[in-house]
PDB file of N, CA and C in Angstrom:
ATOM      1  N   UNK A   1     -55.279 -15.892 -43.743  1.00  0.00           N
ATOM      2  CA  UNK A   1     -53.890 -15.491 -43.568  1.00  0.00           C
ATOM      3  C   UNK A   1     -53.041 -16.162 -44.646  1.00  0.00           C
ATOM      4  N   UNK A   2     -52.085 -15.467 -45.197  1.00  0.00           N
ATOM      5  CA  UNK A   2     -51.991 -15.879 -46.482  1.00  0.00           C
ATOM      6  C   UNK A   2     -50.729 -16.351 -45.804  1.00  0.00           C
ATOM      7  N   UNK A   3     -49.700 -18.110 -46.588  1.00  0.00           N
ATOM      8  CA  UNK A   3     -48.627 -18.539 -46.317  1.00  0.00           C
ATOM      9  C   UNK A   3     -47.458 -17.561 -46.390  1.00  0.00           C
ATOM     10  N   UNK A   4     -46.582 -18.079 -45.743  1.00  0.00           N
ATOM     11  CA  UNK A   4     -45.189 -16.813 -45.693  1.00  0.00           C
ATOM     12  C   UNK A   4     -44.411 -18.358 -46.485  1.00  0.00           C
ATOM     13  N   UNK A   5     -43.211 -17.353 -47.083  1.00  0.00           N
ATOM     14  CA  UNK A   5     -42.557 -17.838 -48.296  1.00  0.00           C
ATOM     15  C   UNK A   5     -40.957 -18.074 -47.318  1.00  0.00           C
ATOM     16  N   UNK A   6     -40.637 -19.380 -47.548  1.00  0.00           N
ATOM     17  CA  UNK A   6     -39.276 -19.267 -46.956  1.00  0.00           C
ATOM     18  C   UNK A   6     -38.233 -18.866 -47.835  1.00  0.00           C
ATOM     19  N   UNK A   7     -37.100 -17.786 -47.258  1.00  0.00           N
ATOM     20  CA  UNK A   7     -36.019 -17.959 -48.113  1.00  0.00           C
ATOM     21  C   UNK A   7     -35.485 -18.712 -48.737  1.00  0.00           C
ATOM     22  N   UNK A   8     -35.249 -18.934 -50.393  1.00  0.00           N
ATOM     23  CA  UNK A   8     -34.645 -19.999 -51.371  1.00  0.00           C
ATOM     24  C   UNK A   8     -33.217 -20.155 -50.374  1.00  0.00           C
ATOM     25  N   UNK A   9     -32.423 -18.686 -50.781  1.00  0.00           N
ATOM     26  CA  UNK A   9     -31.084 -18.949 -50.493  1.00  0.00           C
ATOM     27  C   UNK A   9     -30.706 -19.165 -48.751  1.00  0.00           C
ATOM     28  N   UNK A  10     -31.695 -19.190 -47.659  1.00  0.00           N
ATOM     29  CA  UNK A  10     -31.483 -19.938 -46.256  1.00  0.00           C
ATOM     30  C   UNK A  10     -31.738 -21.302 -46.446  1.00  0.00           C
ATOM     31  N   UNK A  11     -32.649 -21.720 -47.194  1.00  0.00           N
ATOM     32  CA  UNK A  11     -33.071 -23.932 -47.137  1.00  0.00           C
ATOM     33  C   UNK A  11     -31.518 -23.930 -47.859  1.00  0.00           C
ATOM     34  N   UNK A  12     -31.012 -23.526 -48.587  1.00  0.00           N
ATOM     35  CA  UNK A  12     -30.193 -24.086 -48.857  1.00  0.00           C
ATOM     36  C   UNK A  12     -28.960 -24.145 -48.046  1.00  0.00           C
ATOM     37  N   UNK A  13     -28.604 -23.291 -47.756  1.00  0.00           N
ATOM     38  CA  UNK A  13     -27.397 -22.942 -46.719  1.00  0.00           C
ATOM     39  C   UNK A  13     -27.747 -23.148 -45.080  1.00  0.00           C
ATOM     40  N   UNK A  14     -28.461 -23.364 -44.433  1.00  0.00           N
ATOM     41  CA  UNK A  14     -28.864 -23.451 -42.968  1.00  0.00           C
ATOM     42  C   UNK A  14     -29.538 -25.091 -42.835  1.00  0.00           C
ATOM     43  N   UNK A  15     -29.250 -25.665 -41.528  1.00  0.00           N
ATOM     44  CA  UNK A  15     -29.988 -26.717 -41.096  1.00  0.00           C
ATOM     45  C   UNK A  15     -30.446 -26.620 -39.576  1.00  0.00           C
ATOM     46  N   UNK A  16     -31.298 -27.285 -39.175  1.00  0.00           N
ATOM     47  CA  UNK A  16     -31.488 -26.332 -37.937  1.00  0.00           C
ATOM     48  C   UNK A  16     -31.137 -27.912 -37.022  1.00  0.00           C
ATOM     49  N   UNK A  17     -30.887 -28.028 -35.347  1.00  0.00           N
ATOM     50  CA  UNK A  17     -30.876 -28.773 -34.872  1.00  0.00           C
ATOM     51  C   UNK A  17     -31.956 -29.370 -33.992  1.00  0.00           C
ATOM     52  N   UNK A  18     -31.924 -30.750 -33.460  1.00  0.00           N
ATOM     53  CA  UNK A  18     -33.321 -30.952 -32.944  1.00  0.00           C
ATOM     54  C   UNK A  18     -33.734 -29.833 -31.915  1.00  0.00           C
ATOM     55  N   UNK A  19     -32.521 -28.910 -31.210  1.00  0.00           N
ATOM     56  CA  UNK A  19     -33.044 -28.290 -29.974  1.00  0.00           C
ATOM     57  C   UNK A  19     -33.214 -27.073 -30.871  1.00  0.00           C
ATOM     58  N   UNK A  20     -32.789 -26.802 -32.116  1.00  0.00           N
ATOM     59  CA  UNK A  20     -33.869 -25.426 -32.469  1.00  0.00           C
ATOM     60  C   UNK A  20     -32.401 -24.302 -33.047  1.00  0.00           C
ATOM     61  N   UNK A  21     -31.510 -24.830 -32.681  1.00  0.00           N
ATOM     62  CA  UNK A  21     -30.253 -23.942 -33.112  1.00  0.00           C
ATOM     63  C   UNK A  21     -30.197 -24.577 -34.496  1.00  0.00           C
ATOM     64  N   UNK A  22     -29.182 -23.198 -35.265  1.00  0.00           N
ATOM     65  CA  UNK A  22     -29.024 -23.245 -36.447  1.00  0.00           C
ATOM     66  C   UNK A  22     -27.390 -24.093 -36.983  1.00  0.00           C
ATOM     67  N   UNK A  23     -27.260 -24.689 -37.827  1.00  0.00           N
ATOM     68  CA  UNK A  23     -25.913 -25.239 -38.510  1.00  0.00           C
ATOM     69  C   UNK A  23     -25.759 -24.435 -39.846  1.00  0.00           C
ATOM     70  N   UNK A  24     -24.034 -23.783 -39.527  1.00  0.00           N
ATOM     71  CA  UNK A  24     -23.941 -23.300 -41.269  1.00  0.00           C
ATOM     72  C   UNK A  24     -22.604 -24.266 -41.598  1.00  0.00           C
ATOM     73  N   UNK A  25     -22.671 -24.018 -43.062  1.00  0.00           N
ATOM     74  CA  UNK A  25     -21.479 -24.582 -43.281  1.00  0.00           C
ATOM     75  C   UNK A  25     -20.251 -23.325 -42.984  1.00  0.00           C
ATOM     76  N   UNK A  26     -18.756 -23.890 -42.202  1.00  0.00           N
ATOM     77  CA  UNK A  26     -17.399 -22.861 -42.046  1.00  0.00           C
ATOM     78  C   UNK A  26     -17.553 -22.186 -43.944  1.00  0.00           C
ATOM     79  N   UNK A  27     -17.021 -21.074 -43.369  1.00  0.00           N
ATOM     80  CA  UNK A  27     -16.821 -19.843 -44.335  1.00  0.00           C
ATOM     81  C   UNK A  27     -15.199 -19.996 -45.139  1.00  0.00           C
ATOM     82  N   UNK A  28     -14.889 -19.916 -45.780  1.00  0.00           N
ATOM     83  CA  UNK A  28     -13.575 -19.406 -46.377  1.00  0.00           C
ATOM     84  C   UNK A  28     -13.282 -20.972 -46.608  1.00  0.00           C
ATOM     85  N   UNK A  29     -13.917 -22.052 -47.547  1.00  0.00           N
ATOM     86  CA  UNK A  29     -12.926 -23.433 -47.567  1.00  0.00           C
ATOM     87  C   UNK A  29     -13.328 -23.651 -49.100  1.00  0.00           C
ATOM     88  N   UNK A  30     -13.831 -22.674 -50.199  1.00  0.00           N
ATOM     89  CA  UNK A  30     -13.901 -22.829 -51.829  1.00  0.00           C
ATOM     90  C   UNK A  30     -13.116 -22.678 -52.431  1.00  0.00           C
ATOM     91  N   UNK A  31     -11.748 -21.825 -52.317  1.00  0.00           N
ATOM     92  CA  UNK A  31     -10.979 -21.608 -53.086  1.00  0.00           C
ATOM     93  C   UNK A  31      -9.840 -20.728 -52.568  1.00  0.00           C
ATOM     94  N   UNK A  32      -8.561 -20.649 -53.209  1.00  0.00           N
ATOM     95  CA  UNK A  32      -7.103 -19.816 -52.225  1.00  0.00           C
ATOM     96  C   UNK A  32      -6.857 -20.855 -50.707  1.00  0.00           C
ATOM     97  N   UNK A  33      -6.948 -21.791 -50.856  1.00  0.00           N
ATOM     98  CA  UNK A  33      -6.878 -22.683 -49.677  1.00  0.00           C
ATOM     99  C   UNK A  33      -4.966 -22.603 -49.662  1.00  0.00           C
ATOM    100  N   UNK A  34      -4.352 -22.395 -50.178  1.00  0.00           N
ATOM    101  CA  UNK A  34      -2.872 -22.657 -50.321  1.00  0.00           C
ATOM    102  C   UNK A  34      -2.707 -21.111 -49.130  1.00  0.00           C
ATOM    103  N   UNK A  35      -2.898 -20.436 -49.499  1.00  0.00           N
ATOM    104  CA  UNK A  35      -2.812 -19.505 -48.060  1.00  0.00           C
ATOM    105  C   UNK A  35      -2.727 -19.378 -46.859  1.00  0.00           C
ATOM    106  N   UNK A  36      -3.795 -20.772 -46.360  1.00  0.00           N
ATOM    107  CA  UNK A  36      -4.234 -21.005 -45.146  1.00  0.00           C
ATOM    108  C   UNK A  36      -3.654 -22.515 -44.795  1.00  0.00           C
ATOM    109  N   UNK A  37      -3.320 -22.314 -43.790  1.00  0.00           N
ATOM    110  CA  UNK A  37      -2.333 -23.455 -42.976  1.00  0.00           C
ATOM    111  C   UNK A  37      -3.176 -24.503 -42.807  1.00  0.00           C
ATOM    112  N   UNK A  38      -2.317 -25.318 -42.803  1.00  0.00           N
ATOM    113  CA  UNK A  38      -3.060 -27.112 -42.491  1.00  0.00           C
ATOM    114  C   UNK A  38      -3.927 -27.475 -40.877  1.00  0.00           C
ATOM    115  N   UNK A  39      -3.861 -26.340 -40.300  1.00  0.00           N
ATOM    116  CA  UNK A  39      -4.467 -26.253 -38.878  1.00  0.00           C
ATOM    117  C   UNK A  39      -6.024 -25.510 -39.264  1.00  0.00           C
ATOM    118  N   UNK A  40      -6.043 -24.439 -39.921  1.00  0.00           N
ATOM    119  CA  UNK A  40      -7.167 -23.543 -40.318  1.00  0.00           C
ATOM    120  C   UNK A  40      -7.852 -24.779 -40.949  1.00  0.00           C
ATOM    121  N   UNK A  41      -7.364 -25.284 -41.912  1.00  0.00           N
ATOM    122  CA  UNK A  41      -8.139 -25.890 -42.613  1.00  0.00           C
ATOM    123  C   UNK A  41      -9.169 -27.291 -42.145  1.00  0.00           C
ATOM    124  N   UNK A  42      -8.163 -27.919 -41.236  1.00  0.00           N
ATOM    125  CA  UNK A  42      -8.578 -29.349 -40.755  1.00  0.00           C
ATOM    126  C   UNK A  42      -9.683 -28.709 -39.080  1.00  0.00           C
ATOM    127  N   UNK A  43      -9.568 -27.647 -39.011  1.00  0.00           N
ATOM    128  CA  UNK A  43     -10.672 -27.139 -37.775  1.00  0.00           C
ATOM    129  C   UNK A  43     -11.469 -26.396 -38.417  1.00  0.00           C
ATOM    130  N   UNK A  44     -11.817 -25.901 -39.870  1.00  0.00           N
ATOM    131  CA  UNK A  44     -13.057 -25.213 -40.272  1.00  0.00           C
ATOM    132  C   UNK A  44     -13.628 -26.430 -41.102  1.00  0.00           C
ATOM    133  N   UNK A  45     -13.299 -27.679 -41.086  1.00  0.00           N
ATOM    134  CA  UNK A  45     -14.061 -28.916 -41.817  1.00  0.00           C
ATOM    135  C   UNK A  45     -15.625 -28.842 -41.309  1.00  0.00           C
ATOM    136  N   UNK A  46     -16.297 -29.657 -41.917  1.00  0.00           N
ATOM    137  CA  UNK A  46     -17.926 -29.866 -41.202  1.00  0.00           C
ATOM    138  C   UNK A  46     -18.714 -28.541 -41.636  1.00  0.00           C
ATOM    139  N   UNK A  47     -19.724 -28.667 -40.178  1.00  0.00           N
ATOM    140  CA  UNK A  47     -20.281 -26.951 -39.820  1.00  0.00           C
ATOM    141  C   UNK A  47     -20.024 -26.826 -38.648  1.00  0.00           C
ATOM    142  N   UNK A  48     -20.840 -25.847 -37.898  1.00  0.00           N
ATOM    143  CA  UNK A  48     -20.406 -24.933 -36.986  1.00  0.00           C
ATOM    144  C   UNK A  48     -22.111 -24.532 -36.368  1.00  0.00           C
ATOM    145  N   UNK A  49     -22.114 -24.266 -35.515  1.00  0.00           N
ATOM    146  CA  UNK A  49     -23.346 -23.698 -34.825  1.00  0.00           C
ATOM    147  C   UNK A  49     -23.089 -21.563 -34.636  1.00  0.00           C
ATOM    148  N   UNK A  50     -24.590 -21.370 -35.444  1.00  0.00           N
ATOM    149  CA  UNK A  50     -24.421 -19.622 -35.610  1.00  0.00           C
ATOM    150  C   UNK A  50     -24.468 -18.840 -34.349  1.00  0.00           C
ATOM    151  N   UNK A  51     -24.183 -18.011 -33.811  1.00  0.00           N
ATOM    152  CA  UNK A  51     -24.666 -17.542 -32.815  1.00  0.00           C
ATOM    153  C   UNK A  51     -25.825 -16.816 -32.723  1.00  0.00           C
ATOM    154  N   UNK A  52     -26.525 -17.055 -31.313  1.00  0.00           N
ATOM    155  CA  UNK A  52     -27.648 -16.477 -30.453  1.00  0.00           C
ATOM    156  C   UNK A  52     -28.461 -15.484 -31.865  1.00  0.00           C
ATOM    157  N   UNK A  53     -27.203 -14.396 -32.140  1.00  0.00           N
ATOM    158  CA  UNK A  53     -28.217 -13.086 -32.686  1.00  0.00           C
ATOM    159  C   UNK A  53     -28.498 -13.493 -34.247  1.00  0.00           C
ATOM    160  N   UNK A  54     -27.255 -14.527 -35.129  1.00  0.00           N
ATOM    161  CA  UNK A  54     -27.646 -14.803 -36.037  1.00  0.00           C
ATOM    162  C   UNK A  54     -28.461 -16.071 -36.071  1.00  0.00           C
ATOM    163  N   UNK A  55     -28.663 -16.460 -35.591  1.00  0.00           N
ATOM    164  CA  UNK A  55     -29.705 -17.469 -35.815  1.00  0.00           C
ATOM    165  C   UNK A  55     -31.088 -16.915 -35.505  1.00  0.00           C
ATOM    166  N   UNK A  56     -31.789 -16.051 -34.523  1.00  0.00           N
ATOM    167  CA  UNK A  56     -32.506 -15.436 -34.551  1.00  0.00           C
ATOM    168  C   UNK A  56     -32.924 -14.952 -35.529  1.00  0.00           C
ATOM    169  N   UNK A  57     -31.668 -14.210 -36.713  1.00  0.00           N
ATOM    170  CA  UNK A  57     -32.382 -13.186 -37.975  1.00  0.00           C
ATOM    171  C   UNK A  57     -32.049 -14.539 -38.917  1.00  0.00           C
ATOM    172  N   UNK A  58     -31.946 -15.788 -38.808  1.00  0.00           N
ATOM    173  CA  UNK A  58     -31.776 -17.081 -40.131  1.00  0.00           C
ATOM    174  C   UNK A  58     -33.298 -17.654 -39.967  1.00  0.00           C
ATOM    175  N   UNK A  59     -33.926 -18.022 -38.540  1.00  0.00           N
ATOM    176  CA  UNK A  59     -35.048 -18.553 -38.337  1.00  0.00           C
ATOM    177  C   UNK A  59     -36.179 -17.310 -38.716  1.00  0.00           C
ATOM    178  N   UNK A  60     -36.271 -16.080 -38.645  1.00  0.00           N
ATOM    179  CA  UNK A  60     -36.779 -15.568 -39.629  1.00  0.00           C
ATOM    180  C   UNK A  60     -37.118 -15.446 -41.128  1.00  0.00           C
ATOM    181  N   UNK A  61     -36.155 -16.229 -41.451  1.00  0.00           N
ATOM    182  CA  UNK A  61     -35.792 -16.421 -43.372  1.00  0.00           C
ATOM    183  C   UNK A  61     -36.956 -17.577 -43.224  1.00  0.00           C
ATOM    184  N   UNK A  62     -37.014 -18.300 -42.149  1.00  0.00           N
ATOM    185  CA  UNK A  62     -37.442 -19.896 -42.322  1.00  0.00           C
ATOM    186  C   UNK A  62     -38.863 -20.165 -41.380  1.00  0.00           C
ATOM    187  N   UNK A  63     -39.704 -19.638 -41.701  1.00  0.00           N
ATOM    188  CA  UNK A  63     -40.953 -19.638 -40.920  1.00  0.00           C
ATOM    189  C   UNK A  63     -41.336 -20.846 -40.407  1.00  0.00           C
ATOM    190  N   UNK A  64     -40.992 -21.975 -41.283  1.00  0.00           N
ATOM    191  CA  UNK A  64     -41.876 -23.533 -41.219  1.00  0.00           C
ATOM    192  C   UNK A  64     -40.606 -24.479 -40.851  1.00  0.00           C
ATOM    193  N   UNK A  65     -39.158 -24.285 -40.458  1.00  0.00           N
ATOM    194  CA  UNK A  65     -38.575 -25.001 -40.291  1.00  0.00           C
ATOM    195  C   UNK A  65     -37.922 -25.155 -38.822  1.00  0.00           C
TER     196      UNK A  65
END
């Protein structure tokens, strides 16, 4: 049975937690930040846990992790 190849671009962007759920980093905090209010900004800091259906199709990208 030949090895399965993990997605380059999921190891980089996904971490998974000890119970098996996925961590992404919040979306929208690279650039045009002057747009978005000092509340948006200081609650999309860190990451975030994906939901149920996307983490399902991320742990697919990631066979061995």
């Amino acid at each position: 049975m030949p090895k399965l190849k993990t997605k380059s671009g999921a190891k980089k962007r996904f971490k998974f937690t000890a119970t098996g759920k996925v961590k992404a980093g919040v979306a929208g905090k690279r650039h045009r930040l002057i747009s978005h209010n000092s509340k948006y900004i200081r609650q999309n800091r860190g990451t975030s846990l994906m939901a149920d259906a996307d983490a399902k199709k991320i742990k697919s990208y990631m066979p061995y992790a």
